[in-house]
Protein backbone atom coordinates (compact mmCIF):
# COMPACT_ATOMS: atom_id res chain seq x y z
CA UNK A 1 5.47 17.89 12.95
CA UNK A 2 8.88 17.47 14.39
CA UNK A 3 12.22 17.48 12.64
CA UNK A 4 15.14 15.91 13.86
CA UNK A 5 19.00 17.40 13.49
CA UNK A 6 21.28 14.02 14.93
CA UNK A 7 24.25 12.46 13.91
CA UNK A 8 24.56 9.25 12.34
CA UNK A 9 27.23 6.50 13.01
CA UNK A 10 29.64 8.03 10.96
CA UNK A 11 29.61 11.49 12.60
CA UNK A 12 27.56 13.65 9.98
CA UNK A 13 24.10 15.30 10.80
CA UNK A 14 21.24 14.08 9.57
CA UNK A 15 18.41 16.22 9.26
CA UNK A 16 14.59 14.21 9.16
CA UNK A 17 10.87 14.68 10.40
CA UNK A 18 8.80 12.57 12.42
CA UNK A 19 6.18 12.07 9.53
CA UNK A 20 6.84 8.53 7.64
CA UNK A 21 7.97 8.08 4.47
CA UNK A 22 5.42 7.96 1.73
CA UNK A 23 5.03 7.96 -2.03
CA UNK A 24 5.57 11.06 -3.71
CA UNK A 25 2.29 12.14 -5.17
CA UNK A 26 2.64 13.28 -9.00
CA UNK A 27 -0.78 13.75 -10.91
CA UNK A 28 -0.52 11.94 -14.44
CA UNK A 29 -2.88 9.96 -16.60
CA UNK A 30 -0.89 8.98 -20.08
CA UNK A 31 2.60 8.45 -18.68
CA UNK A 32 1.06 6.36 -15.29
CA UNK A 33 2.85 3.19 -15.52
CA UNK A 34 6.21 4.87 -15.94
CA UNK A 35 6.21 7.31 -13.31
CA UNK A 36 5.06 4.28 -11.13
CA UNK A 37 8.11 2.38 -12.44
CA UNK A 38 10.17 5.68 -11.32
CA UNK A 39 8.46 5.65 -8.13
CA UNK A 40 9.38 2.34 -6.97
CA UNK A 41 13.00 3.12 -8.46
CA UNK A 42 13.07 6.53 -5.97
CA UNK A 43 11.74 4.46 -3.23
CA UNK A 44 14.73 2.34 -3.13
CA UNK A 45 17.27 4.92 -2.66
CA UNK A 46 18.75 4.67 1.00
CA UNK A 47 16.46 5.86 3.62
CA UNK A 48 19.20 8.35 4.78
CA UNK A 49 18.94 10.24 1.84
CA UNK A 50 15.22 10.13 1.15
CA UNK A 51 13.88 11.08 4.33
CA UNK A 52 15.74 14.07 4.36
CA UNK A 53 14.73 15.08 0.97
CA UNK A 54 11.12 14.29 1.94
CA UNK A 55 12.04 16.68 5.54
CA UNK A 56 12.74 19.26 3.40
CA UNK A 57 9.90 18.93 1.23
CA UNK A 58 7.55 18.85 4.26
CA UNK A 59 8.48 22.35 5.26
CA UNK A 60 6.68 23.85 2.41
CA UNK A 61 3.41 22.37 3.38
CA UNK A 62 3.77 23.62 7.36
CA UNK A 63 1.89 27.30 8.29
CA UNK A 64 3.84 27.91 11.25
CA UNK A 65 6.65 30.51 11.99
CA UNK A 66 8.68 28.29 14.14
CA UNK A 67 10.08 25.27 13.14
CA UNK A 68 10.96 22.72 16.15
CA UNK A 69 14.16 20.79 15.92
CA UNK A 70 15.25 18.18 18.77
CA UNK A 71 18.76 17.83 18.69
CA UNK A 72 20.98 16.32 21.53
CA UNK A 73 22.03 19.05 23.62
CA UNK A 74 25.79 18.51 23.68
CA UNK A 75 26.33 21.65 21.63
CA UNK A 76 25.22 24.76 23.00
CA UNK A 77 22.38 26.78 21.55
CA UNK A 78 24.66 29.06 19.91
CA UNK A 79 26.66 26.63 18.15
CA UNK A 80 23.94 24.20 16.79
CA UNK A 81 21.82 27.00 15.62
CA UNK A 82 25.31 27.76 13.81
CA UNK A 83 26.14 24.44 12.74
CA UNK A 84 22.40 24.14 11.19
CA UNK A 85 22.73 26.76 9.31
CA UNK A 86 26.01 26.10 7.76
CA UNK A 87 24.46 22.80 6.81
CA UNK A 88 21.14 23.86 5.21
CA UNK A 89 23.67 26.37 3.03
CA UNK A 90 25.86 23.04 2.07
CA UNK A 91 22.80 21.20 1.44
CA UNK A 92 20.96 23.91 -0.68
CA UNK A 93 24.95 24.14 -2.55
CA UNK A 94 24.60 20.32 -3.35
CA UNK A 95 20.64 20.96 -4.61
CA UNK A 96 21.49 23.23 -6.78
CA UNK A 97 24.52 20.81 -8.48
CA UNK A 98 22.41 18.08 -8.48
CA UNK A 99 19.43 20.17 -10.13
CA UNK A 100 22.18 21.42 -12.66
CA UNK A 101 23.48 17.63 -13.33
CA UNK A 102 20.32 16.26 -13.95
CA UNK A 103 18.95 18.97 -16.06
CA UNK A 104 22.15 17.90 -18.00
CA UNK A 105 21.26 14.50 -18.37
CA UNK A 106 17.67 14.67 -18.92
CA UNK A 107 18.45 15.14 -22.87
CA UNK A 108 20.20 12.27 -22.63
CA UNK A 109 17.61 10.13 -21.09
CA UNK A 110 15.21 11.28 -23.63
CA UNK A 111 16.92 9.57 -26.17
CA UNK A 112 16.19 6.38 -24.56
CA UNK A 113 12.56 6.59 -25.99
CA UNK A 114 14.29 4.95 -28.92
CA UNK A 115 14.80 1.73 -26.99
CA UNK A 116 11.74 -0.85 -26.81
CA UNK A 117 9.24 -0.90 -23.74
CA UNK A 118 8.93 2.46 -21.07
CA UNK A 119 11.16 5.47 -21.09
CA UNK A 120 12.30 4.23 -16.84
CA UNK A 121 15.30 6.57 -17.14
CA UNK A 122 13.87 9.42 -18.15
CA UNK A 123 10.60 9.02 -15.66
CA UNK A 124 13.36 8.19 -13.26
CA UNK A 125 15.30 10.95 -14.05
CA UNK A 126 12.41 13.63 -13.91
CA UNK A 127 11.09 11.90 -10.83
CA UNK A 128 14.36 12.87 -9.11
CA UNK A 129 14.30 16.18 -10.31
CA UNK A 130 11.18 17.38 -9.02
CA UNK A 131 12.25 15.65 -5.78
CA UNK A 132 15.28 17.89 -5.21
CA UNK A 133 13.11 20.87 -6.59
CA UNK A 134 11.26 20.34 -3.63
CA UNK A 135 13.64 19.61 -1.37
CA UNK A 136 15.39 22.87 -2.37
CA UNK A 137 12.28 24.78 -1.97
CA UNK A 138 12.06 23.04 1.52
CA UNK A 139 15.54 24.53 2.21
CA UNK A 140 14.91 27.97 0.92
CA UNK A 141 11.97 28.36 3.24
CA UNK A 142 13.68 26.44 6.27
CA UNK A 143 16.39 29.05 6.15
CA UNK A 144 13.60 32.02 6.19
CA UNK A 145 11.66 30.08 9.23
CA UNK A 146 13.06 30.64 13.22
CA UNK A 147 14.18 27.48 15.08
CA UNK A 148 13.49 26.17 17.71
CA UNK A 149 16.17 23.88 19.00
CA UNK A 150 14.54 21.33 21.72
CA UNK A 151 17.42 19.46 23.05
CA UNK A 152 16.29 15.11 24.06
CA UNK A 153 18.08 12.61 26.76
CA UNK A 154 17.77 9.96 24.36
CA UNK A 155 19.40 11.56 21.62
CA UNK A 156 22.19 12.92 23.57
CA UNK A 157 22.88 9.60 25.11
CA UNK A 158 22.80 8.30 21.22
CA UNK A 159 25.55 10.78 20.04
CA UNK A 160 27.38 10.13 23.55
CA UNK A 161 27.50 6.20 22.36
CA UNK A 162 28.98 7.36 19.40
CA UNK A 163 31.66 9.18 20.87
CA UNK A 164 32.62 6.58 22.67
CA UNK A 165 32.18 3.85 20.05
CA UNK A 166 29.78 2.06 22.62
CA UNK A 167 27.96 0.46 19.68
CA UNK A 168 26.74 -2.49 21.84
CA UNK A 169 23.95 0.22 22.98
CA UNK A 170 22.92 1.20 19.76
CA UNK A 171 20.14 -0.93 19.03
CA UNK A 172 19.10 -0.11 22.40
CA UNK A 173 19.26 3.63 22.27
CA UNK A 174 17.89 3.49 18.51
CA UNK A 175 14.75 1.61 20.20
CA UNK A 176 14.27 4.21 23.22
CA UNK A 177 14.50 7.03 20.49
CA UNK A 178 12.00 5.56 18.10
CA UNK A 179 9.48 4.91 21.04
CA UNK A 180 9.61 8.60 22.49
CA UNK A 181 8.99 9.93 18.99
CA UNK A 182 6.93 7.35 17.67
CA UNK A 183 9.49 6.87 14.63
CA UNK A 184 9.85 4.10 12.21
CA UNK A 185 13.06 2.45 11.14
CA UNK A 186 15.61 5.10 12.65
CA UNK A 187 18.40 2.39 12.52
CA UNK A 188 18.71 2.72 8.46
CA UNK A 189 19.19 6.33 9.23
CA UNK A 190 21.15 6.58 11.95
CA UNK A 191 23.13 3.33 11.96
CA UNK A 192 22.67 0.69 8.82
């Protein structure tokens, strides 16, 4: 599995694995049509977000020591093994106030069992939870893992674009990075 540290169009990393995006799996018989409500709900969060969560869950299922992480080359290895860092620790930081929020709010949302039909908020609302549980597991074991920074032409010419506003070229750079990889939909991370 690869995983992907690139900048988007507006100049923050984005951290995602070459795996595609797919249902989170969540064994339940009584509650089923709710959490498949919830699902659907999850699904529709912007692909930026949600394929990093699910990058960070994905960790926990891999056995080996070394995680590989194409990046673009323009920063040394020094300073991007640096700069990843600094951003799991911001990203495990906004986990952890998330988790904390929504643990907050999951009371709340219980109350809405009063209201007629499904309990969607609160199956939404656990649905996220155990998705940034994950995700902060996925983080937590990332950080203990070594790197392997593998630096791509593609992407470098992608965050070169960027730098120069070029964005004329950034359907066709978007294309020439989702062929080498064999990625899906990279423009709603990366771009729109």
């Amino acid at each position: 599995m690869r995983f992907f540290f690139i900048r988007d169009c507006r100049h923050k990393f984005r951290y995602f694995s070459s795996e595609p995006l797919s249902q989170i799996q969540i064994k339940t018989s009584r509650w089923k049509e709710i959490w498949e409500q919830a699902k659907k709900k999850l699904m529709l969060l912007p692909q930026r977000i949600l394929r990093q969560e699910q990058a960070f869950g994905r960790v926990l299922k891999l056995e080996e020591k070394i995680i590989q992480v194409f990046y673009s080359g323009l920063l040394g290895n020094k300073r991007i093994k640096i700069k990843f860092y600094f951003f799991l620790q911001k990203q495990r930081t906004k986990h952890v106030f998330l988790l904390i929020g929504e643990a907050l709010l999951l009371p709340v949302s219980g109350l809405a069992v009063f209201l007629p039909g499904p309990n969607v908020f609160f199956g939404v609302l656990a649905l996220l939870m155990i998705t940034h549980w994950q995700a902060l597991r996925g983080i937590n074991r990332t950080l203990k893992k070594e790197h392997e920074f593998i630096s791509s032409l593609f992407i470098k010419k992608w965050e070169q674009a960027l730098e120069l506003k070029n964005e004329k070229n950034f359907p066709h750079l978007l294309k020439k990075i989702e062929k080498e990889f064999n990625l899906d939909n990279i423009h709603k991370v990366l771009w729109k």
